[in-house]
PDB file of N, CA and C in Angstrom:
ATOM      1  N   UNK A   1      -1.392  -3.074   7.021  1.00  0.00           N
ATOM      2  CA  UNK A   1      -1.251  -2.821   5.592  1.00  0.00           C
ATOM      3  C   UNK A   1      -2.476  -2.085   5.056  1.00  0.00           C
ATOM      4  N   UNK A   2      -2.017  -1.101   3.994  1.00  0.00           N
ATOM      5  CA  UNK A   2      -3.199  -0.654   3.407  1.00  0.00           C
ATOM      6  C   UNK A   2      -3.851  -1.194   2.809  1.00  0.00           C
ATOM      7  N   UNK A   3      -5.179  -1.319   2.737  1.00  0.00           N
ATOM      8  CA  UNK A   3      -6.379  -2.386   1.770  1.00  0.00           C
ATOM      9  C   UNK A   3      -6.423  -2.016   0.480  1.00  0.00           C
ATOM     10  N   UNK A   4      -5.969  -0.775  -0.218  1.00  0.00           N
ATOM     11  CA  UNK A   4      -5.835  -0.205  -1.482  1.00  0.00           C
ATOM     12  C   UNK A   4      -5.104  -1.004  -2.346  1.00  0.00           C
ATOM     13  N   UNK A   5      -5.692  -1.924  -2.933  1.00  0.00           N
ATOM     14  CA  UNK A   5      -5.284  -2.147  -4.559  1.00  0.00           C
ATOM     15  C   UNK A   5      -4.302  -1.539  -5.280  1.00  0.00           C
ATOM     16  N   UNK A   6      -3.098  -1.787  -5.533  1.00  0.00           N
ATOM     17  CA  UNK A   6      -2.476  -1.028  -6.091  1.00  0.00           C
ATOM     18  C   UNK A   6      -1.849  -2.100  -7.932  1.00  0.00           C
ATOM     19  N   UNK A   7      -1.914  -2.836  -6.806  1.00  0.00           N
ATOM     20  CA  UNK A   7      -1.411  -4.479  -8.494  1.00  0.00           C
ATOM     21  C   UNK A   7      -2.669  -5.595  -8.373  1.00  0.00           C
ATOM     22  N   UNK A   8      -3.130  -5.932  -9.503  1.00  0.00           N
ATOM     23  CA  UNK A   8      -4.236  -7.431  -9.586  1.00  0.00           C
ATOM     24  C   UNK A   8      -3.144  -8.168  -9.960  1.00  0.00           C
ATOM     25  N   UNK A   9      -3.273  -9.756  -9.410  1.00  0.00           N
ATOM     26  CA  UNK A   9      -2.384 -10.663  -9.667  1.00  0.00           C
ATOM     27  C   UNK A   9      -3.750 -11.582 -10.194  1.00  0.00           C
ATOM     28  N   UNK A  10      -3.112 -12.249 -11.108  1.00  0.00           N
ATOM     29  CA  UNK A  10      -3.688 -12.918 -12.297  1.00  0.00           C
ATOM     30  C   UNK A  10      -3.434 -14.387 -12.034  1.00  0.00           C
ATOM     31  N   UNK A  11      -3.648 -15.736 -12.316  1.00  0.00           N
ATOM     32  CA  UNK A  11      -2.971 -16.856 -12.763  1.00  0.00           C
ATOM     33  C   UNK A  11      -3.206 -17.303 -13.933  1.00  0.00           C
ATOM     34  N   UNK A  12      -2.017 -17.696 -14.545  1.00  0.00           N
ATOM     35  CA  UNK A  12      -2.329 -17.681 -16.086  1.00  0.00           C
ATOM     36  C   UNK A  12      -2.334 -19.582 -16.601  1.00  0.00           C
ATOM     37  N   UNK A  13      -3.820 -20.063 -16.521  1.00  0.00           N
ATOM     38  CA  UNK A  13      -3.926 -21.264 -16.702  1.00  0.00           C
ATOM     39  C   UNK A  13      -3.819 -21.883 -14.925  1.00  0.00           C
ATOM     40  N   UNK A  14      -2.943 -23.040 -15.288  1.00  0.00           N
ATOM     41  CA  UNK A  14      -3.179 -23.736 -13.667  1.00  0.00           C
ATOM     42  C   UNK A  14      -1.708 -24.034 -13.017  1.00  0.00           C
ATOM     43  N   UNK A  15      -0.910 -23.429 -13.931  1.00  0.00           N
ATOM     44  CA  UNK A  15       0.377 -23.309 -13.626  1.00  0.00           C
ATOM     45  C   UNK A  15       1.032 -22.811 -12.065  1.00  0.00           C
ATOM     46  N   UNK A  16       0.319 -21.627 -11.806  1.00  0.00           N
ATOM     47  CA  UNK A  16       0.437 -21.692 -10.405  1.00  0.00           C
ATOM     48  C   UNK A  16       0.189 -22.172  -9.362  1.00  0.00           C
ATOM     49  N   UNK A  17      -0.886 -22.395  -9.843  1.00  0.00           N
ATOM     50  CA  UNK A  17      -2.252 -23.138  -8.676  1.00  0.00           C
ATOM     51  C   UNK A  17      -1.876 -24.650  -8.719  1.00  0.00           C
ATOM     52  N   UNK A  18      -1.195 -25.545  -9.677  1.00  0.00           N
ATOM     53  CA  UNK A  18      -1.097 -26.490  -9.726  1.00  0.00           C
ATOM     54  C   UNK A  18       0.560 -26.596  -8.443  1.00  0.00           C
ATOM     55  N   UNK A  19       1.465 -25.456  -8.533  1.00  0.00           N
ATOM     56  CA  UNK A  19       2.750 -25.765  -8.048  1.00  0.00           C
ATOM     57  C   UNK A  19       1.869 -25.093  -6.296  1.00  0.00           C
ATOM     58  N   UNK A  20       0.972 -24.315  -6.286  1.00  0.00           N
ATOM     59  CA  UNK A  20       0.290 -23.803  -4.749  1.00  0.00           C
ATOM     60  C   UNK A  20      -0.063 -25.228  -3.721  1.00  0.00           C
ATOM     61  N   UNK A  21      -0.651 -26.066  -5.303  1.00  0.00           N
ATOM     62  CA  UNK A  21      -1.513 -26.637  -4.103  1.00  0.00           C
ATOM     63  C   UNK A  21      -0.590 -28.066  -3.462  1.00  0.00           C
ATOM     64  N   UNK A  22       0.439 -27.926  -4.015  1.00  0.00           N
ATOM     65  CA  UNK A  22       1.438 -29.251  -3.316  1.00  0.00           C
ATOM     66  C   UNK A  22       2.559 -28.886  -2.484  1.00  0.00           C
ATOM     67  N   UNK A  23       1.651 -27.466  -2.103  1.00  0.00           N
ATOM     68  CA  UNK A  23       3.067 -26.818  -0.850  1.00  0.00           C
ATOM     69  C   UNK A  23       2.100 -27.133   0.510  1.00  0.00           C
ATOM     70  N   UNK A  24       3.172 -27.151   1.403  1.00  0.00           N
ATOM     71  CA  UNK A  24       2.681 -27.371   2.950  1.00  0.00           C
ATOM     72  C   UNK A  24       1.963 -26.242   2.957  1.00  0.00           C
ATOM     73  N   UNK A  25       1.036 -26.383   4.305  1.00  0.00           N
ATOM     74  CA  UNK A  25       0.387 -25.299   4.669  1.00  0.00           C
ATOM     75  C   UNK A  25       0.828 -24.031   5.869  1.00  0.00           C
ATOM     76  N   UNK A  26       2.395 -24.242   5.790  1.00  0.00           N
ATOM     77  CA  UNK A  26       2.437 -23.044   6.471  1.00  0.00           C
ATOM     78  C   UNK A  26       3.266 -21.914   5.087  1.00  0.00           C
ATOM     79  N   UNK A  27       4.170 -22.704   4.220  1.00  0.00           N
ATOM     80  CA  UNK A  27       4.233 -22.251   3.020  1.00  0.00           C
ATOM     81  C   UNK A  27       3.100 -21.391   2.044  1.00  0.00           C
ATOM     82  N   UNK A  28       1.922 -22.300   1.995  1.00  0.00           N
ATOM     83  CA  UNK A  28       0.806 -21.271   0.771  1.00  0.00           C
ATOM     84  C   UNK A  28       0.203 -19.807   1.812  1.00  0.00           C
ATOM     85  N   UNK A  29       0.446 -19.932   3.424  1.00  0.00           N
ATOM     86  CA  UNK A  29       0.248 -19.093   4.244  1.00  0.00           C
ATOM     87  C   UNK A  29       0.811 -18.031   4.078  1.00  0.00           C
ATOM     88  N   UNK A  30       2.134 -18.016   3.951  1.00  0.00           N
ATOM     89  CA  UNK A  30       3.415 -17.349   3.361  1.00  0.00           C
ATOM     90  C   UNK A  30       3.045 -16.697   1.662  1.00  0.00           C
ATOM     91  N   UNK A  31       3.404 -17.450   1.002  1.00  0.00           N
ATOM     92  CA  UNK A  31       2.742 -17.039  -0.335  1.00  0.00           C
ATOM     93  C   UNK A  31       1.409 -16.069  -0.467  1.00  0.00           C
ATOM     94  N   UNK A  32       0.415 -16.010   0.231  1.00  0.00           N
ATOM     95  CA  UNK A  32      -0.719 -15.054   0.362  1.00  0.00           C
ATOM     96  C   UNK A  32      -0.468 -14.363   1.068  1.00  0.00           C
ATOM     97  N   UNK A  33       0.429 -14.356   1.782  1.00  0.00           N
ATOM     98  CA  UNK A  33       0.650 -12.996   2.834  1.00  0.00           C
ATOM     99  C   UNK A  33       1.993 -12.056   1.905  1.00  0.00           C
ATOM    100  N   UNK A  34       2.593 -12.855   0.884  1.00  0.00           N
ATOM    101  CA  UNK A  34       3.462 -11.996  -0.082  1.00  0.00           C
ATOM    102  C   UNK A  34       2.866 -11.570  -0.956  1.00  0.00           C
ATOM    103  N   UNK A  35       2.156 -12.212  -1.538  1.00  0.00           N
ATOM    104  CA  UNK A  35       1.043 -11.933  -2.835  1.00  0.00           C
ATOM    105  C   UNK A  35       0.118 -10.858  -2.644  1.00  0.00           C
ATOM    106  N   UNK A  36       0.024 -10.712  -1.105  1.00  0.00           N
ATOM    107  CA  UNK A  36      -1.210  -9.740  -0.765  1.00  0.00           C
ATOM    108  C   UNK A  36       0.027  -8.467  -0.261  1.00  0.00           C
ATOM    109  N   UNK A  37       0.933  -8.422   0.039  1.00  0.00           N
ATOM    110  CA  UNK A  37       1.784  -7.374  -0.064  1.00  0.00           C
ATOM    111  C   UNK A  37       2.265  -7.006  -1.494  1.00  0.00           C
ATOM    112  N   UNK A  38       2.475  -7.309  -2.210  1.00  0.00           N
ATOM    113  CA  UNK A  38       2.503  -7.044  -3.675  1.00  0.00           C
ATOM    114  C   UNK A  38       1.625  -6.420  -4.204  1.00  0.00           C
ATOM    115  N   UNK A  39       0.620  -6.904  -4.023  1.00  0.00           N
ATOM    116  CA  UNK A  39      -0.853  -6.438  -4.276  1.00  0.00           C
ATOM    117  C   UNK A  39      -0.733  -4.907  -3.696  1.00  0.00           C
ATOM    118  N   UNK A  40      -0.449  -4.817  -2.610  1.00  0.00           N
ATOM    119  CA  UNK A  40      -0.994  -2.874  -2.135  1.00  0.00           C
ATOM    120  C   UNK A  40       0.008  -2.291  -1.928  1.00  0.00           C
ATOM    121  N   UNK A  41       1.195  -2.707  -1.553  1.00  0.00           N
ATOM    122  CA  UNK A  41       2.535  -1.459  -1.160  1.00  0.00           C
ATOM    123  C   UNK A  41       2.803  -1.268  -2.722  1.00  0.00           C
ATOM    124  N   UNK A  42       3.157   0.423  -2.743  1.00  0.00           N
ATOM    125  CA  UNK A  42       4.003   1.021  -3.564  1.00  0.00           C
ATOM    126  C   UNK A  42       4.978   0.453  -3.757  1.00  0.00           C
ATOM    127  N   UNK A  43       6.099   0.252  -3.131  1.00  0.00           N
ATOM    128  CA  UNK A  43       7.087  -0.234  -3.372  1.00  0.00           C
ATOM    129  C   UNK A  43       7.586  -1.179  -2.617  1.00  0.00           C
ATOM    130  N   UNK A  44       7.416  -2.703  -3.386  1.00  0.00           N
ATOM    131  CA  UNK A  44       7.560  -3.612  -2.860  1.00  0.00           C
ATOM    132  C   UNK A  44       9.077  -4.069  -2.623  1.00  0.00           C
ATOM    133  N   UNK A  45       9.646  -4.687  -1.502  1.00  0.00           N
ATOM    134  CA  UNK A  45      11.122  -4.938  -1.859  1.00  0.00           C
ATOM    135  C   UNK A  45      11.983  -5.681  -2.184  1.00  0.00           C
ATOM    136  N   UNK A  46      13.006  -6.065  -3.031  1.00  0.00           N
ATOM    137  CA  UNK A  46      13.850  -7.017  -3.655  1.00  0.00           C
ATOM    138  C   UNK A  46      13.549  -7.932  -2.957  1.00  0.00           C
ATOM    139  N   UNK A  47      13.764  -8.323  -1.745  1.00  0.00           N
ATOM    140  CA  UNK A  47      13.380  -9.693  -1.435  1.00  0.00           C
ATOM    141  C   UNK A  47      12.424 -10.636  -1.421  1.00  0.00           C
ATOM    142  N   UNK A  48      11.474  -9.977  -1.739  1.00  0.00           N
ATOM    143  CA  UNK A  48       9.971 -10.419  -2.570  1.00  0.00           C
ATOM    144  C   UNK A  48       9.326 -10.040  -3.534  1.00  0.00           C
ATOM    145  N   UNK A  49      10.299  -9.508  -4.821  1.00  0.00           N
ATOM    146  CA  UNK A  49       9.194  -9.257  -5.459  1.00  0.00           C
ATOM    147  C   UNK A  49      10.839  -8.587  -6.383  1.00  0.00           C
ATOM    148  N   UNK A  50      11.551  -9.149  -7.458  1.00  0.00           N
ATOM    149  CA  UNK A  50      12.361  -8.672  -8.239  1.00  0.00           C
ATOM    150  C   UNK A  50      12.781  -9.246  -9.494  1.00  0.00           C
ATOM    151  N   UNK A  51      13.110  -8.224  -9.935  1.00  0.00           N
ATOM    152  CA  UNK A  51      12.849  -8.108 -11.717  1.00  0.00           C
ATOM    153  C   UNK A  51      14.415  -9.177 -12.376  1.00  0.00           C
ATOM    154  N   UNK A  52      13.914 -10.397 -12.971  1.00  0.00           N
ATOM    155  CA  UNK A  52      15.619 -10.809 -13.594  1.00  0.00           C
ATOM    156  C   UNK A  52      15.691 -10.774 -14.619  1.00  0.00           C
ATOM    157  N   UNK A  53      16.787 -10.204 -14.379  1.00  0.00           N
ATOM    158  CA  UNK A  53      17.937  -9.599 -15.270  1.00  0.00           C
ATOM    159  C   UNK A  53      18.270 -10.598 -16.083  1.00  0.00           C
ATOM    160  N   UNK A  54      18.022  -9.905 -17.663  1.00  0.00           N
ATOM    161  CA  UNK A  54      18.861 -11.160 -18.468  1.00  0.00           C
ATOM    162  C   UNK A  54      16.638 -11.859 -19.110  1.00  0.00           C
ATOM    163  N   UNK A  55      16.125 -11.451 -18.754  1.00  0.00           N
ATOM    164  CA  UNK A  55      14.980 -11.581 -19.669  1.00  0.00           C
ATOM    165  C   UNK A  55      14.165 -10.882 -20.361  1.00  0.00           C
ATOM    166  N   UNK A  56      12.831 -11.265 -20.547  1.00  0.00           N
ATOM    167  CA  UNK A  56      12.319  -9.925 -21.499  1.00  0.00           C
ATOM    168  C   UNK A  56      10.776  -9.681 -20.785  1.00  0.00           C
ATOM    169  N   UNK A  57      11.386  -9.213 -19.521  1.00  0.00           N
ATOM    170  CA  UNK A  57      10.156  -8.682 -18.658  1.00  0.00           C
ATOM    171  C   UNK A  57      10.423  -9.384 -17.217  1.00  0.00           C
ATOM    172  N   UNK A  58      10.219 -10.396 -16.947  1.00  0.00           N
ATOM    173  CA  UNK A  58      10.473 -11.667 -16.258  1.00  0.00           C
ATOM    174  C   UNK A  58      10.493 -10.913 -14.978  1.00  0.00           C
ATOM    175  N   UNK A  59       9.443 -11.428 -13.719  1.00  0.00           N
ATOM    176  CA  UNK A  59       9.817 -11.083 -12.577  1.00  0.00           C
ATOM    177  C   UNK A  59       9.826 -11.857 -11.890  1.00  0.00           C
ATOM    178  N   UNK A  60      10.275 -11.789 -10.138  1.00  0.00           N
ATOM    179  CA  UNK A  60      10.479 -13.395  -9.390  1.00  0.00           C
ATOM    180  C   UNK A  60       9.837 -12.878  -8.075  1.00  0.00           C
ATOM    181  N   UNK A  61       8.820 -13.631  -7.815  1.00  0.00           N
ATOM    182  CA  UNK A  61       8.190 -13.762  -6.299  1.00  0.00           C
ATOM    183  C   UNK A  61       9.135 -14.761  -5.601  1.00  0.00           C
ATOM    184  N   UNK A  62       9.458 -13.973  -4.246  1.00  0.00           N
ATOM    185  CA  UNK A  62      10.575 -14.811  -3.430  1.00  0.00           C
ATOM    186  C   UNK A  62      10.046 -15.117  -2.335  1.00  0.00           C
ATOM    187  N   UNK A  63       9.829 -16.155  -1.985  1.00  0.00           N
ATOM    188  CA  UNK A  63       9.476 -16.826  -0.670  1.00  0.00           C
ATOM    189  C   UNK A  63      10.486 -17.576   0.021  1.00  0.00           C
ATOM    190  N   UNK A  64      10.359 -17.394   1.422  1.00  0.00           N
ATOM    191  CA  UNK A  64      11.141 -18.559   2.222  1.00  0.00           C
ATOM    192  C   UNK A  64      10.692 -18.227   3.276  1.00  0.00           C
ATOM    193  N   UNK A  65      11.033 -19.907   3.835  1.00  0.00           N
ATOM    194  CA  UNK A  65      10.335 -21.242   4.675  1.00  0.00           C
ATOM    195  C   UNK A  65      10.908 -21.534   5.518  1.00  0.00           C
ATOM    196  N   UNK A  66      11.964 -21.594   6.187  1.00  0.00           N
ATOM    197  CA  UNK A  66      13.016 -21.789   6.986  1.00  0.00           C
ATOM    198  C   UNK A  66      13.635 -21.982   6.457  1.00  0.00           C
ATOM    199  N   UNK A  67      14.285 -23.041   6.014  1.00  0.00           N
ATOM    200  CA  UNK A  67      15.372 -23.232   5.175  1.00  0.00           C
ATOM    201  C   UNK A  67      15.419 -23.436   3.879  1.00  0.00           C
ATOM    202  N   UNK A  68      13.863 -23.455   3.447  1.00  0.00           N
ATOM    203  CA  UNK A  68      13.628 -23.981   2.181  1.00  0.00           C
ATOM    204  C   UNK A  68      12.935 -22.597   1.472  1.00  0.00           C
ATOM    205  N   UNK A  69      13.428 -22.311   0.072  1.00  0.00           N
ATOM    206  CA  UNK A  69      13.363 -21.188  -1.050  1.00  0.00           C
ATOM    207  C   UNK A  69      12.119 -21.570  -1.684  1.00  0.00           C
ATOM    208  N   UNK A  70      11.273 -20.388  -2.379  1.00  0.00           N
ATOM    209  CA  UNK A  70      10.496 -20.799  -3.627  1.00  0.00           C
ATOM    210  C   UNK A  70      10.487 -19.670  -4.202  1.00  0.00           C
ATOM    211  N   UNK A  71      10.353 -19.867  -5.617  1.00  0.00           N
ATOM    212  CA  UNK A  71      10.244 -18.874  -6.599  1.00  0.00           C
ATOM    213  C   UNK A  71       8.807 -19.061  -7.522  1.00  0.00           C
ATOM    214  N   UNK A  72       8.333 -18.313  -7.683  1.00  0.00           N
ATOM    215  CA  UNK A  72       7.047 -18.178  -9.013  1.00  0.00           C
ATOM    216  C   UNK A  72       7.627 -16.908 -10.130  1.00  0.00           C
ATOM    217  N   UNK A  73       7.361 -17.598 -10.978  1.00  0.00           N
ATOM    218  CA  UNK A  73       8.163 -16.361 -12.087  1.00  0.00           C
ATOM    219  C   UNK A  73       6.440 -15.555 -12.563  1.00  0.00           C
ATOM    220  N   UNK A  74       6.703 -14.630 -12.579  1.00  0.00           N
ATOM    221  CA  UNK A  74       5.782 -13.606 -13.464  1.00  0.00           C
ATOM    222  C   UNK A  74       5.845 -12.503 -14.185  1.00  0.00           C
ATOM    223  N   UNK A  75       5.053 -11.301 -15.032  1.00  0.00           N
ATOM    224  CA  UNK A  75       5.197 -10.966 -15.478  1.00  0.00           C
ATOM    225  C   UNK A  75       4.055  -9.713 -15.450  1.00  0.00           C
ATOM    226  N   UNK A  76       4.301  -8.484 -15.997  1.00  0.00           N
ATOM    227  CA  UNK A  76       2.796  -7.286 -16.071  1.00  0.00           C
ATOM    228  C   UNK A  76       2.663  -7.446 -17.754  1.00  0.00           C
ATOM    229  N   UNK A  77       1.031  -7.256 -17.324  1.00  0.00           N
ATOM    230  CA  UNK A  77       0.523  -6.266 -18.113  1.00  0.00           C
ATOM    231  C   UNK A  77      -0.722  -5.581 -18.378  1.00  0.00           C
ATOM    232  N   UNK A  78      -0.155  -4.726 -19.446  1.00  0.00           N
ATOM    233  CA  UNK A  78      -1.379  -3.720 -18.770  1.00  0.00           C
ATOM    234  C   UNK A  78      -1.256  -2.677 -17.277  1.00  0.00           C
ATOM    235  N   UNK A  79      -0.094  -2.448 -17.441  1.00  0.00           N
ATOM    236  CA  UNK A  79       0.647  -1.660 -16.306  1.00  0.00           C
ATOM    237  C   UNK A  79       0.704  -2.629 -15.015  1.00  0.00           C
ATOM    238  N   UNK A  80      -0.424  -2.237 -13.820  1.00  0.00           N
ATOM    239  CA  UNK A  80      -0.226  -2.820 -12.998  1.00  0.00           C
ATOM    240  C   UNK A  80      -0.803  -4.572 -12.591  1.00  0.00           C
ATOM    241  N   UNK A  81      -1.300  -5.141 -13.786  1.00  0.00           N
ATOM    242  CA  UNK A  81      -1.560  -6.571 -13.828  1.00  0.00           C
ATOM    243  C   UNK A  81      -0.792  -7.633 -13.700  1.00  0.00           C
ATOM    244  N   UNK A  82      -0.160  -8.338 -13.005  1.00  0.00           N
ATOM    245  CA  UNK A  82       0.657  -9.015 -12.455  1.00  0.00           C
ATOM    246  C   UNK A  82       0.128 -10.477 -13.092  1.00  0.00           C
ATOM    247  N   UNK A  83       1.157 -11.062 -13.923  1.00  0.00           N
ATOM    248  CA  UNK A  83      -0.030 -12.633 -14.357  1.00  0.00           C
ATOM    249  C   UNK A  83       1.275 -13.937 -13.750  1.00  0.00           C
ATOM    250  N   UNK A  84       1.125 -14.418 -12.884  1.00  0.00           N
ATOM    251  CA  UNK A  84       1.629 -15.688 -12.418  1.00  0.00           C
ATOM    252  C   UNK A  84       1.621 -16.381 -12.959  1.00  0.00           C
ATOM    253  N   UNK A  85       2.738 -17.328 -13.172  1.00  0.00           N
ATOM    254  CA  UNK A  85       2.984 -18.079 -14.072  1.00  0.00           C
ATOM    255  C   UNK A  85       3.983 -19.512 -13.242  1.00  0.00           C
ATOM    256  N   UNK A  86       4.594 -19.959 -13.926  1.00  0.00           N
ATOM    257  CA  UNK A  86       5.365 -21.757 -13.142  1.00  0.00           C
ATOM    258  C   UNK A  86       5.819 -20.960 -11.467  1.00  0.00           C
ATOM    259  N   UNK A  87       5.841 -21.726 -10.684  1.00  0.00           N
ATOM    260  CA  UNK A  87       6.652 -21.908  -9.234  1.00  0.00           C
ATOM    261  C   UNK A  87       7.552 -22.895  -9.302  1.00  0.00           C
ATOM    262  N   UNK A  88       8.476 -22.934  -8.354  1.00  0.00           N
ATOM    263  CA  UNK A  88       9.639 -24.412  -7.897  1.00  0.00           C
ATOM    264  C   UNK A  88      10.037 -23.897  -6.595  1.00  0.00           C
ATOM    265  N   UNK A  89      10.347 -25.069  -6.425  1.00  0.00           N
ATOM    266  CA  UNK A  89      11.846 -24.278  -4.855  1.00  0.00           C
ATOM    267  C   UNK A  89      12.839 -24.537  -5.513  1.00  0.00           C
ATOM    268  N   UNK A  90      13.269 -23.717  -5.059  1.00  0.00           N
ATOM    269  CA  UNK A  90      15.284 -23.070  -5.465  1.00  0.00           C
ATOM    270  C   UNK A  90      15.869 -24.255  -4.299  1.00  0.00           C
ATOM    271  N   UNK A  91      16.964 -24.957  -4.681  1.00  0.00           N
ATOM    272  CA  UNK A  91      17.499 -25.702  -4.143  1.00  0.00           C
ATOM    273  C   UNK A  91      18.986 -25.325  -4.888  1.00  0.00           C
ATOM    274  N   UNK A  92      19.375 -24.585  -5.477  1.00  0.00           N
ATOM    275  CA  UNK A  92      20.904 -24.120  -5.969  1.00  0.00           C
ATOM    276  C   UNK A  92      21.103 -22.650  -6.045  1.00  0.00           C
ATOM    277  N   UNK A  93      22.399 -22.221  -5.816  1.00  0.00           N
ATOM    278  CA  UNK A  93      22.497 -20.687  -6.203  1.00  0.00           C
ATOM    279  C   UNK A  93      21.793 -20.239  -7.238  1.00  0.00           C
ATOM    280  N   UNK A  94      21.793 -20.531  -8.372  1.00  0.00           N
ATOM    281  CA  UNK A  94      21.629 -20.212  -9.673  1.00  0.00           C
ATOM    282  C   UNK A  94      20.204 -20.823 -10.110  1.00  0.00           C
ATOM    283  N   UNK A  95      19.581 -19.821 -10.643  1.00  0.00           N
ATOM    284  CA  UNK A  95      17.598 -20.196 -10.928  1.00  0.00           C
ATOM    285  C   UNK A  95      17.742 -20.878 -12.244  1.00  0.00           C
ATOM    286  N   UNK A  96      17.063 -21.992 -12.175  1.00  0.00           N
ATOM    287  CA  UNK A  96      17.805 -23.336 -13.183  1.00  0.00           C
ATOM    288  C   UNK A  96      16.992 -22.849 -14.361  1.00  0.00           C
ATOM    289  N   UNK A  97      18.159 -22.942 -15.329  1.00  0.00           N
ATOM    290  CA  UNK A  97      17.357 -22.004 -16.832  1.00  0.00           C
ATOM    291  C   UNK A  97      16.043 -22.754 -17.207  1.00  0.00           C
ATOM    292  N   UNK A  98      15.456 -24.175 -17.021  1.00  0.00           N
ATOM    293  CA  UNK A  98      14.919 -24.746 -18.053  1.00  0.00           C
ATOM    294  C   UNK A  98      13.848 -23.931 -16.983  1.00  0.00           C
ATOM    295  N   UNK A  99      13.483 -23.702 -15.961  1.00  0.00           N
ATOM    296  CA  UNK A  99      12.311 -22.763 -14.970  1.00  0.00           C
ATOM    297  C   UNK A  99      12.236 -21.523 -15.819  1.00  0.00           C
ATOM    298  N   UNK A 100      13.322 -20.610 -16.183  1.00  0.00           N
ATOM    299  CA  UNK A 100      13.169 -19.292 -16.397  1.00  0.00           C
ATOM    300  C   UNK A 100      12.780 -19.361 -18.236  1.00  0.00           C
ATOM    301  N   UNK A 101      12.892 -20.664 -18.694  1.00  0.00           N
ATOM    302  CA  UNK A 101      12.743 -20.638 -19.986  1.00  0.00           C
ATOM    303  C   UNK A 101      11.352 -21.587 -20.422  1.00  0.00           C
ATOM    304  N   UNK A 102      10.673 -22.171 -19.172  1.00  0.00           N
ATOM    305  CA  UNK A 102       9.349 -22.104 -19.040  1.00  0.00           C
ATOM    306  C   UNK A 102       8.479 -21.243 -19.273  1.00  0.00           C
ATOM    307  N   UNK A 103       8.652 -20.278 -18.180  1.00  0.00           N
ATOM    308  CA  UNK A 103       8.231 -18.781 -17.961  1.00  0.00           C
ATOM    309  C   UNK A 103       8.144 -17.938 -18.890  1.00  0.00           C
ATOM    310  N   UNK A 104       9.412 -17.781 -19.660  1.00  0.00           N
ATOM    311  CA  UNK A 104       9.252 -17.251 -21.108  1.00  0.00           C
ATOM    312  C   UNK A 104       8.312 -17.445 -22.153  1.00  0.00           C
ATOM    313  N   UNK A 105       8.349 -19.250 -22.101  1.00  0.00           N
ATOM    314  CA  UNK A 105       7.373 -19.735 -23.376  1.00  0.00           C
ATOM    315  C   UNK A 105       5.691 -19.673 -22.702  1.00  0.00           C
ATOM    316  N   UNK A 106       5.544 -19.332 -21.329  1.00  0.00           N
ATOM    317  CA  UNK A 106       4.113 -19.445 -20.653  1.00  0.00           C
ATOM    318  C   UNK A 106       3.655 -17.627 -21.233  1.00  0.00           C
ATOM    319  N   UNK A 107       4.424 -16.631 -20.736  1.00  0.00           N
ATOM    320  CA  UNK A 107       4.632 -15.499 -20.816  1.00  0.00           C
ATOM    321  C   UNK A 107       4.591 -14.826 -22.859  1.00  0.00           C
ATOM    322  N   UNK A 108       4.704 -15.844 -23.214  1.00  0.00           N
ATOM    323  CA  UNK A 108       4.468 -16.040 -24.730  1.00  0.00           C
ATOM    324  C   UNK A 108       3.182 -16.147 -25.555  1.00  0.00           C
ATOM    325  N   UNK A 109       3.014 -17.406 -24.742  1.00  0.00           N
ATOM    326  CA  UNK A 109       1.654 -17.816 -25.019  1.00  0.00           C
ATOM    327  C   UNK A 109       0.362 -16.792 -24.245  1.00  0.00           C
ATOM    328  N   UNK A 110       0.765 -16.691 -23.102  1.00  0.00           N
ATOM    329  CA  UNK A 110      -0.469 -15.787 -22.533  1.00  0.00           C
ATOM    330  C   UNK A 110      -0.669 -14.505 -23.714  1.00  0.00           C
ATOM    331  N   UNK A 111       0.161 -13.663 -24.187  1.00  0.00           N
ATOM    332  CA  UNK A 111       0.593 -12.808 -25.199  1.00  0.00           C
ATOM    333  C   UNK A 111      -0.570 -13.227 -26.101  1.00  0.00           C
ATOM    334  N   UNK A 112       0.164 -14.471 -26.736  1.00  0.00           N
ATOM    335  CA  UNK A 112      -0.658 -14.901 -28.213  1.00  0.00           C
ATOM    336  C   UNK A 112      -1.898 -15.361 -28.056  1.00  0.00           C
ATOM    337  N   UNK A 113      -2.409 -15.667 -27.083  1.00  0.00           N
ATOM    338  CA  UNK A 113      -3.882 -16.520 -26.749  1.00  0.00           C
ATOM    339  C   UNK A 113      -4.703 -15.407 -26.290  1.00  0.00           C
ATOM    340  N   UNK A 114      -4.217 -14.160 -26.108  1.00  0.00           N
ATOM    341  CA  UNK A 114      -4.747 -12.350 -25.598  1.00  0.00           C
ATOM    342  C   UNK A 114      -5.234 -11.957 -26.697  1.00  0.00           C
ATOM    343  N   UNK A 115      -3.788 -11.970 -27.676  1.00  0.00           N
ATOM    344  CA  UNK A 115      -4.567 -11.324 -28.342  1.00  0.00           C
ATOM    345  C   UNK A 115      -5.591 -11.738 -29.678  1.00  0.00           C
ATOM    346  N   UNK A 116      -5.813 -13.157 -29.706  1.00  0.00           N
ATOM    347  CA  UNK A 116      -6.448 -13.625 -30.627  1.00  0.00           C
ATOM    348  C   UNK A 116      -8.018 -12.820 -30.647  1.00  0.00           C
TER     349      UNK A 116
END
C-alpha cells in the first residue's frame, strides 16, 4: 500500500474507542488494517467503506470476522477528514435505526461543539 495520506480519520469523543476496545484482538487487527486502507487508496471499495443511503452524509466502515459483521458509522469534513463516530456488530439484515440515529445526533453535535 501506498504510505500517502490521502483521508485523516478523526474519533469524535470516545465513542469509537470505547466500542474498539471491547473487540477481540484479531477483530481491532482487522479494523486498523481497514482504517489504514481508507486512509491512502483513492478509491476505497463498497465493501469497506460506503455511503447510506437515506441519511444526511452518513458513511459505514464494514468489517468482518468470520462470521461475525461490524459497522462504525462516520462522516467528512472538511473534505477529506473522516470523524468516527458509534460501532456495533450487525447481527440482522437491516442496520438497526436506533445505531444510524445515534450517528446522526453524534454527527450533530460534533457540528455544534465545532463551531462554537
Amino acid at each position: 500500500m501506498d504510505k500517502k495520506t490521502n483521508r485523516e480519520i478523526f474519533y469524535h469523543k470516545h465513542y469509537y474507542l470505547d466500542f474498539f476496545g471491547k473487540l477481540k484482538p484479531e477483530v481491532k487487527k482487522k479494523f486498523n488494517w481497514t482504517l489504514q486502507l481508507i486512509s491512502v487508496i483513492d478509491r476505497v471499495p463498497e465493501k469497506y467503506f460506503k455511503h447510506l443511503t437515506g441519511t444526511t452524509g452518513l458513511y459505514e466502515i464494514r468489517v468482518e470476522a468470520g462470521s461475525a459483521i461490524y459497522r462504525v458509522f462516520c462522516f467528512f469534513d472538511k473534505g477529506q477528514l473522516i470523524i468516527l463516530v458509534n460501532g456495533f456488530q450487525k447481527k440482522t439484515q437491516k442496520t438497526p435505526s436506533n445505531e444510524i440515529e445515534l450517528a446522526e445526533k453524534l454527527k450533530k453535535q460534533y457540528f455544534n461543539e465545532k463551531d462554537k
